[in-house]
Every structure is written in structure tokens, then in C-alpha cells.
C-alpha atoms as a PDB file:
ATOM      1  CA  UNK A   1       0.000   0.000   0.000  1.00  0.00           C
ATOM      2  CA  UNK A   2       1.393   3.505  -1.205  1.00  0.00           C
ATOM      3  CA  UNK A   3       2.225   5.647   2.143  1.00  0.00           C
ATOM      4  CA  UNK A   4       1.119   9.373   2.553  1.00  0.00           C
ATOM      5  CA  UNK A   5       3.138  12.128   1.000  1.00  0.00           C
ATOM      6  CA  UNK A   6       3.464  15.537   1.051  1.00  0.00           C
ATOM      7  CA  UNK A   7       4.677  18.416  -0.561  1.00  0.00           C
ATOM      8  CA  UNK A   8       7.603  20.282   1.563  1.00  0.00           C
ATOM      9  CA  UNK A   9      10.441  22.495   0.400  1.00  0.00           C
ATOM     10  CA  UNK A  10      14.178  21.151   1.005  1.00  0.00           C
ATOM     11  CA  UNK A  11      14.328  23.294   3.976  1.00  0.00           C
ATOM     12  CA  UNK A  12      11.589  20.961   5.743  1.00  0.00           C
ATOM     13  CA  UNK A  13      14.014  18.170   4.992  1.00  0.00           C
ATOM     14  CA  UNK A  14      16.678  19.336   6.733  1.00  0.00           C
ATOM     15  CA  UNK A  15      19.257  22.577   6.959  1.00  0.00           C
ATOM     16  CA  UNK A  16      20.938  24.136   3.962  1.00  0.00           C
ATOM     17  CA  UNK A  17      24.361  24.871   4.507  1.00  0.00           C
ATOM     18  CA  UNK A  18      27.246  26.774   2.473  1.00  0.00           C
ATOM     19  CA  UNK A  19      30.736  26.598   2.712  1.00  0.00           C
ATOM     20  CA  UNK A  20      33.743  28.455   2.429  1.00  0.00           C
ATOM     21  CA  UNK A  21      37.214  28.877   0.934  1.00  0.00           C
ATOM     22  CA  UNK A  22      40.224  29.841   3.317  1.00  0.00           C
ATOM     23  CA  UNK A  23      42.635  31.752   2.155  1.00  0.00           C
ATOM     24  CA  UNK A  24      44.976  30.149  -0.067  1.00  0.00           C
ATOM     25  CA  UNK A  25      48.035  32.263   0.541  1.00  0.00           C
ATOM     26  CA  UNK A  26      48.018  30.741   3.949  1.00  0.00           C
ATOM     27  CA  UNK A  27      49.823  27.904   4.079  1.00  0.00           C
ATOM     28  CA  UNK A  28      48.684  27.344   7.847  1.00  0.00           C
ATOM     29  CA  UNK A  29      45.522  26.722   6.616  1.00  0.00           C
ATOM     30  CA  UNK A  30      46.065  23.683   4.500  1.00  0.00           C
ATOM     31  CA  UNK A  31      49.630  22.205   5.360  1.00  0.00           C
ATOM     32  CA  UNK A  32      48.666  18.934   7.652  1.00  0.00           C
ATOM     33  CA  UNK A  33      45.436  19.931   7.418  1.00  0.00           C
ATOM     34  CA  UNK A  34      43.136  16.537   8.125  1.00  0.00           C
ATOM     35  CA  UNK A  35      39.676  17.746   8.050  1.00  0.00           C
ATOM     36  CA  UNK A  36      38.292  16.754   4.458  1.00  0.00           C
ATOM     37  CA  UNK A  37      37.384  19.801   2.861  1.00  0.00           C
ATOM     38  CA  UNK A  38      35.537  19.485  -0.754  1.00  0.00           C
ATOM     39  CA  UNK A  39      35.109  20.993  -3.873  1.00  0.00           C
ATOM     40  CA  UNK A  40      32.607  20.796  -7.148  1.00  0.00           C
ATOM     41  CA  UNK A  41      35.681  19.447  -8.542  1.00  0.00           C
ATOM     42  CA  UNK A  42      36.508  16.783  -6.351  1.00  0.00           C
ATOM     43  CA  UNK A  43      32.580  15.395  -7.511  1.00  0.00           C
ATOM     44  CA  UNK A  44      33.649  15.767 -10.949  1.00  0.00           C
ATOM     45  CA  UNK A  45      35.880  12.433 -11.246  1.00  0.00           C
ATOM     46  CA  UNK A  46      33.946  10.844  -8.603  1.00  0.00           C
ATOM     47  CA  UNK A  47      31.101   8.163  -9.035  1.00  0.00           C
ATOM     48  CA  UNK A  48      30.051   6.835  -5.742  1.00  0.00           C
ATOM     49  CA  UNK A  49      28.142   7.914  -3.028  1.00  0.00           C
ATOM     50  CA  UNK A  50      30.290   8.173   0.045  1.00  0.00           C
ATOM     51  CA  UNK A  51      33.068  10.569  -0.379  1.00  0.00           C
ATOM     52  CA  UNK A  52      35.626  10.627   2.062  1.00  0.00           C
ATOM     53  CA  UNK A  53      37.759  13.423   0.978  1.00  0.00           C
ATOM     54  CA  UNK A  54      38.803  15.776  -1.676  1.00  0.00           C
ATOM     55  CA  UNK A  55      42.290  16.737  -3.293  1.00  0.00           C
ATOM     56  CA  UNK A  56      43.035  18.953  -0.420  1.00  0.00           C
ATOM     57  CA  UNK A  57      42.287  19.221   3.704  1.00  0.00           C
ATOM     58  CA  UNK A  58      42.338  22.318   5.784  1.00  0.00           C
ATOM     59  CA  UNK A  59      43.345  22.433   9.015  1.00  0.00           C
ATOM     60  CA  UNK A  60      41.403  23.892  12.362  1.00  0.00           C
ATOM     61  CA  UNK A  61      43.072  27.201  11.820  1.00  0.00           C
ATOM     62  CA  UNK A  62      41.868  27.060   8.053  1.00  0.00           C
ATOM     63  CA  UNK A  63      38.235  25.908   9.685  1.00  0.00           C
ATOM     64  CA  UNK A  64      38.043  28.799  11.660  1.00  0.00           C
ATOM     65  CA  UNK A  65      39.303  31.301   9.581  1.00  0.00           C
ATOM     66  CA  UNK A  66      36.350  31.321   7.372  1.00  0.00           C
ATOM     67  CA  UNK A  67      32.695  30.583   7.517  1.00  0.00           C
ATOM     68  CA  UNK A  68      33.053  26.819   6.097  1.00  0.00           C
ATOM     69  CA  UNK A  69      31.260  24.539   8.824  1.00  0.00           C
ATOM     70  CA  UNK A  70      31.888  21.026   9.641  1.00  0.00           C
ATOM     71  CA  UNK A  71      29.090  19.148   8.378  1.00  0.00           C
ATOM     72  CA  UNK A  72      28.050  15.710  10.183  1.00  0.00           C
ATOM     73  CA  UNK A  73      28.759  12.468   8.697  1.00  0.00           C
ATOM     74  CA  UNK A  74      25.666  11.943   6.197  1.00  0.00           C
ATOM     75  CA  UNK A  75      25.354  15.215   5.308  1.00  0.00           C
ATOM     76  CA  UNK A  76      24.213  15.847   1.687  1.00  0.00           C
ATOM     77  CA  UNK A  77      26.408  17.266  -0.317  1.00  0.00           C
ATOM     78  CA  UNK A  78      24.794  19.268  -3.402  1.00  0.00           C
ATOM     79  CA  UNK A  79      26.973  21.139  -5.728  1.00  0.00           C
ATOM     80  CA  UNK A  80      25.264  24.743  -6.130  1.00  0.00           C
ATOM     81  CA  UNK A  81      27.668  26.238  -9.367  1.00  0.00           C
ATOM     82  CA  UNK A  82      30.564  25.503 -11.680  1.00  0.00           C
ATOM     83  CA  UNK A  83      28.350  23.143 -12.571  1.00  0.00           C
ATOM     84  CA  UNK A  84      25.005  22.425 -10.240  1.00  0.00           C
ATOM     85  CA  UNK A  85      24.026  19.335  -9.381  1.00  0.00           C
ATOM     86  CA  UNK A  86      26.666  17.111  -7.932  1.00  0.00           C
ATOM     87  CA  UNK A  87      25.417  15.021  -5.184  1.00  0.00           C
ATOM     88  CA  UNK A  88      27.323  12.762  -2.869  1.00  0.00           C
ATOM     89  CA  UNK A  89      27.018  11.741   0.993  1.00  0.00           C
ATOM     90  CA  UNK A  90      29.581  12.642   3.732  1.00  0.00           C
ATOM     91  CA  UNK A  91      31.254   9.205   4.383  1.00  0.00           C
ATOM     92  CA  UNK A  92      32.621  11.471   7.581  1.00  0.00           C
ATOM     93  CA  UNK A  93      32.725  14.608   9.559  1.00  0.00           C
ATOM     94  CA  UNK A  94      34.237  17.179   6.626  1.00  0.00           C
ATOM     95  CA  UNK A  95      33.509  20.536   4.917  1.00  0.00           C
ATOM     96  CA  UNK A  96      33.107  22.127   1.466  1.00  0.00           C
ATOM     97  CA  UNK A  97      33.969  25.099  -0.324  1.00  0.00           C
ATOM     98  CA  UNK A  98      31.142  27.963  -1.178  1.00  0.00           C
ATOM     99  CA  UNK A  99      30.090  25.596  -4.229  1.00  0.00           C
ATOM    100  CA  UNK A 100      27.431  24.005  -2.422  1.00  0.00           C
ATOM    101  CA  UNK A 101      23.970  24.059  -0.747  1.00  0.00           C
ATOM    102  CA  UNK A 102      24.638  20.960   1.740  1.00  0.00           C
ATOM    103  CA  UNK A 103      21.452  19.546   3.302  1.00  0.00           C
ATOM    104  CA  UNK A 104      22.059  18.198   6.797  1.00  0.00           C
ATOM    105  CA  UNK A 105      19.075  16.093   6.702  1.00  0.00           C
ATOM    106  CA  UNK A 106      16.582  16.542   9.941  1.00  0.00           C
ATOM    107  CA  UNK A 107      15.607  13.147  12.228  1.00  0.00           C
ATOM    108  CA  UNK A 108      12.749  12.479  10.392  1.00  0.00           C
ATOM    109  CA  UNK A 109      14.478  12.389   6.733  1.00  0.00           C
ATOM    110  CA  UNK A 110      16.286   9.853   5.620  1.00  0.00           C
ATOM    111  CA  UNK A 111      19.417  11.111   4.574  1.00  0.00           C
ATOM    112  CA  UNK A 112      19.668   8.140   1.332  1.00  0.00           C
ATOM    113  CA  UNK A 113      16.343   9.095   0.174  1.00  0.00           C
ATOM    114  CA  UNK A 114      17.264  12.420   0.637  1.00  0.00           C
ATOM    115  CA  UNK A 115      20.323  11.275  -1.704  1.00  0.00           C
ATOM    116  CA  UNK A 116      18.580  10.272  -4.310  1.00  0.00           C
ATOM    117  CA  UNK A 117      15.906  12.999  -4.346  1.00  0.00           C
ATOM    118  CA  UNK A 118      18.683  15.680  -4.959  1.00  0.00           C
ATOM    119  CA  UNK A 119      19.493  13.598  -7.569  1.00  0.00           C
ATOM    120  CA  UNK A 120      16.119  13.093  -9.276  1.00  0.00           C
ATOM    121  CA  UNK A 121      15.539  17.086  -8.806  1.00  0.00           C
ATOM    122  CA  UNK A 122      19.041  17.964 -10.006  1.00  0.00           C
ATOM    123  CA  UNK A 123      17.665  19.448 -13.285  1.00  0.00           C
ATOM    124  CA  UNK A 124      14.606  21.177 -11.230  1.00  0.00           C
ATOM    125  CA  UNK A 125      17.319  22.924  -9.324  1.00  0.00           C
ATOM    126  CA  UNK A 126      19.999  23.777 -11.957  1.00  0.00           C
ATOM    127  CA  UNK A 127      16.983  25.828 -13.814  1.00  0.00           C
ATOM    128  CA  UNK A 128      16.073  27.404 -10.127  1.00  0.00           C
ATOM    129  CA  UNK A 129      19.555  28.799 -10.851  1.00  0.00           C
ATOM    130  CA  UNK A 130      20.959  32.178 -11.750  1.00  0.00           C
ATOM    131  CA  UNK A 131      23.701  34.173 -13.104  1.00  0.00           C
ATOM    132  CA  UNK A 132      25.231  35.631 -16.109  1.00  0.00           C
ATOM    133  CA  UNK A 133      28.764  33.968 -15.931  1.00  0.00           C
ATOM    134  CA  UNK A 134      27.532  30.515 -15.203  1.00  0.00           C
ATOM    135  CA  UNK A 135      24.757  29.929 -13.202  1.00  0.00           C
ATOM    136  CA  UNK A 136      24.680  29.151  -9.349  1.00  0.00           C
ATOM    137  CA  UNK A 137      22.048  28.134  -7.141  1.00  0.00           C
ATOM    138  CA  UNK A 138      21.174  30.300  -4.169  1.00  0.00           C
ATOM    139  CA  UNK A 139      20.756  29.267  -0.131  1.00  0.00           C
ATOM    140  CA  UNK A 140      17.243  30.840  -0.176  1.00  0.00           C
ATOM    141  CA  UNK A 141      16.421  29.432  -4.240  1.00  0.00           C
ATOM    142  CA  UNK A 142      17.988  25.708  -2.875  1.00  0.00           C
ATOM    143  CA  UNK A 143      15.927  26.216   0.300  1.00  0.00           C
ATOM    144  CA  UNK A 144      12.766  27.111  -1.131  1.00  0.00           C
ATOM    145  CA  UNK A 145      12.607  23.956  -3.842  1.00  0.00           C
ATOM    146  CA  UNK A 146       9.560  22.343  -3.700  1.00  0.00           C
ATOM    147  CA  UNK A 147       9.806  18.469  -2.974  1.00  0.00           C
ATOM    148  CA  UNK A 148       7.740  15.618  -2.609  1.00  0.00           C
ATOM    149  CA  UNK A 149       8.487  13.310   0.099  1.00  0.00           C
ATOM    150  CA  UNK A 150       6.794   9.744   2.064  1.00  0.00           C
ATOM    151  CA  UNK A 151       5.381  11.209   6.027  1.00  0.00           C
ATOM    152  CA  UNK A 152       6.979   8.411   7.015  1.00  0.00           C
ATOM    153  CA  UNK A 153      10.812   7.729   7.685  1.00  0.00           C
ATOM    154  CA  UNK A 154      10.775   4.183   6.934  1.00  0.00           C
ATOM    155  CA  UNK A 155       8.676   4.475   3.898  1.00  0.00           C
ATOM    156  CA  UNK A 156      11.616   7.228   2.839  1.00  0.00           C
ATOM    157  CA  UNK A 157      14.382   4.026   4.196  1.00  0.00           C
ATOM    158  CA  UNK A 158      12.526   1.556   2.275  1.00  0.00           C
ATOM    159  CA  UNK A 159      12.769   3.210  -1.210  1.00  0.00           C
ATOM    160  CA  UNK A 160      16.581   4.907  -0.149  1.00  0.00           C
ATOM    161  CA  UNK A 161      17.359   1.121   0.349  1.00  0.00           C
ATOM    162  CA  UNK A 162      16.113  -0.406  -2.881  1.00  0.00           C
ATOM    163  CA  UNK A 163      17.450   2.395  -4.972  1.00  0.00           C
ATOM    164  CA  UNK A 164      20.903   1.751  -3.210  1.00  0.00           C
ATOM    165  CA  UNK A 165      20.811  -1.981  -3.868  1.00  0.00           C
ATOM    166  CA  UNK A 166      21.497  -0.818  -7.261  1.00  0.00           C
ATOM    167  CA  UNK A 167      24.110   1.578  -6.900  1.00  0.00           C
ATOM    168  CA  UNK A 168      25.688  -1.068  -4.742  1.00  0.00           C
ATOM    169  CA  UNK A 169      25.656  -3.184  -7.585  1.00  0.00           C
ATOM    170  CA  UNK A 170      26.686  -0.881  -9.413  1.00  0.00           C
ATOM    171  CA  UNK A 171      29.459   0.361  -7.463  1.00  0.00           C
ATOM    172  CA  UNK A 172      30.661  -3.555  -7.188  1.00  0.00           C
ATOM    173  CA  UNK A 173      30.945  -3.867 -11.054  1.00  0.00           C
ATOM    174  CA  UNK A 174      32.520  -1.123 -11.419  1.00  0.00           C
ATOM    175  CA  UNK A 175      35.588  -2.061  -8.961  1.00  0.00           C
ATOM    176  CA  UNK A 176      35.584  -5.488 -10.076  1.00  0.00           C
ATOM    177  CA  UNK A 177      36.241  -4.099 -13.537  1.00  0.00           C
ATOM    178  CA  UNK A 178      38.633  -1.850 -12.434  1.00  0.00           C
ATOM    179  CA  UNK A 179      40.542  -4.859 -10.913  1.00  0.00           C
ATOM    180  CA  UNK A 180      40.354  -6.484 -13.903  1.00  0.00           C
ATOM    181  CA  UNK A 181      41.221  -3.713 -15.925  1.00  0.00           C
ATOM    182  CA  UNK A 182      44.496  -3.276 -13.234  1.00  0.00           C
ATOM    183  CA  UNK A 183      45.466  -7.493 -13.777  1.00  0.00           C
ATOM    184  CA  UNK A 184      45.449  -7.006 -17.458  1.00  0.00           C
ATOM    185  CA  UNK A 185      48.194  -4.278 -17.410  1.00  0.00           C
END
């Protein structure tokens, strides 16, 4: 039987945060640095889920010297410009650079359906988007989406789970052919 939905914008879901850039010229805010801090183009060459970390970490100084955040473990990541529309999951405690809208999903939202429903709107919210260089979506235009989401948590679980069985899958094949691939050189 088909749960109740509603209609809800992404901030029901959860909180939208930005992020931030320290400043690069200094270098005691990225030498040893070990808190994962990510960029649009660390998503660029990546094709799971869970990221872990980018090219480059910051360290606490470089945390605190800007308004980047450290977003919880499961946090949503959600690229917001140059381009829109990347969408991973925090495998850990890290932060990201002004180039996204992260949702930090509330306790009543799933954060893998959440996952995949940033995915399925990825187009809605690139066209939200504005700018004359290259487009970027907003905190208020990325808060204000409108979404439409199961009441219930485990209804949300239940299709987050069968929707990952296929990425997991997926995700298998595609190491098992890089293994192969590896072997064969």
C-alpha cells in the first residue's frame, strides 16, 4: 500500500548549509590539514556515493578562519555552481567550499532518500539557478525547492534502500572491472 506524501520544500528536509574557501596564501591553513574539505571538482571524477575526501584538507586554523562549517557524517552534499548538481554523501565529519547548498538532513528524513531525491531534482534545481557567468544556485532558491516526500521515515528508508541496492551493484561492477582492468596491465 502507497504511504502518505506531502509536498515540503528542502528546507523541511533538513538545513541548507554553504561553505567556504580559506585563504589560499596561507599555508597554515592547509599544510597537515586533516579535516576533508571538498570541492565541485573533487565530484567531478567521482562516481560513488560516500566521499571521504577531496584533493586537499584544511586544518582547524583554516576551519576557523572562514565561515566553512563542519558538516556531520551523512550530510548531503549538493553542488550549487561551476556546474550544479553534484550530489554525494559525507562518508565522515568534513567541509566544502562555497560551491554548495549541503542539506544536513533533519531526524525524520532519511538522509539516502534524501540522496537520491537531490538527484532526481538535479535538473529542477539547476533551472532554479541564476547568473550571467555561469549559473549558481542560491541558499534561499535551494531552500525554497519544492519536494515531494513519504510522512513516514521508513517508507523514505525503504525506497533509499532499494534504490541503493542498485548503486551497490553498481558500485561492485565497477571495482571489479577496475581490478580487472588493473590485472590485465
Amino acid at each position: 500500500m502507497m504511504s502518505d506524501w506531502k509536498e515540503c520544500t528542502i528546507a523541511d528536509l533538513g538545513e541548507v548549509v554553504g561553505g567556504a574557501t580559506p585563504s589560499t596564501k596561507k599555508p597554515e591553513n592547509y599544510e597537515n590539514g586533516d579535516i576533508s574539505w571538498i570541492t565541485p571538482k573533487d565530484l567531478s571524477t567521482f562516481s560513488g556515493r560516500f566521499i571521504f575526501h577531496g584533493e586537499r584538507n584544511i586544518t582547524e586554523i583554516g576551519l576557523n578562519s572562514c565561515s566553512t562549517r563542519l558538516l556531520p557524517p551523512n550530510t548531503v552534499l549538493f553542488s550549487s555552481r561551476a556546474p550544479i548538481g553534484y550530489v554525494a554523501i559525507a562518508a565522515k565529519e568534513m567541509c566544502t567550499n562555497q560551491g554548495f547548498k549541503s542539506v544536513i538532513p533533519n531526524t525524520d528524513t532519511d538522509f539516502m532518500f534524501l540522496y537520491y531525491l537531490l538527484k532526481y531534482n538535479r535538473d529542477n534545481i539547476e533551472n532554479m539557478g541564476s547568473g550571467t557567468t555561469f549559473k549558481e544556485v542560491s541558499g534561499n532558491t535551494m531552500k525554497s525547492i519544492k519536494v515531494c516526500v513519504p510522512v513516514d521515515i521508513e517508507e523514505q528508508r525503504r525506497i533509499g534502500a532499494v534504490l541503493s541496492a542498485i548503486d551497490d551493484k553498481i558500485e561492485l561492477n565497477t571495482a571489479i572491472n577496475e581490478n580487472l582492468r588493473l590485472q590485465a596491465a
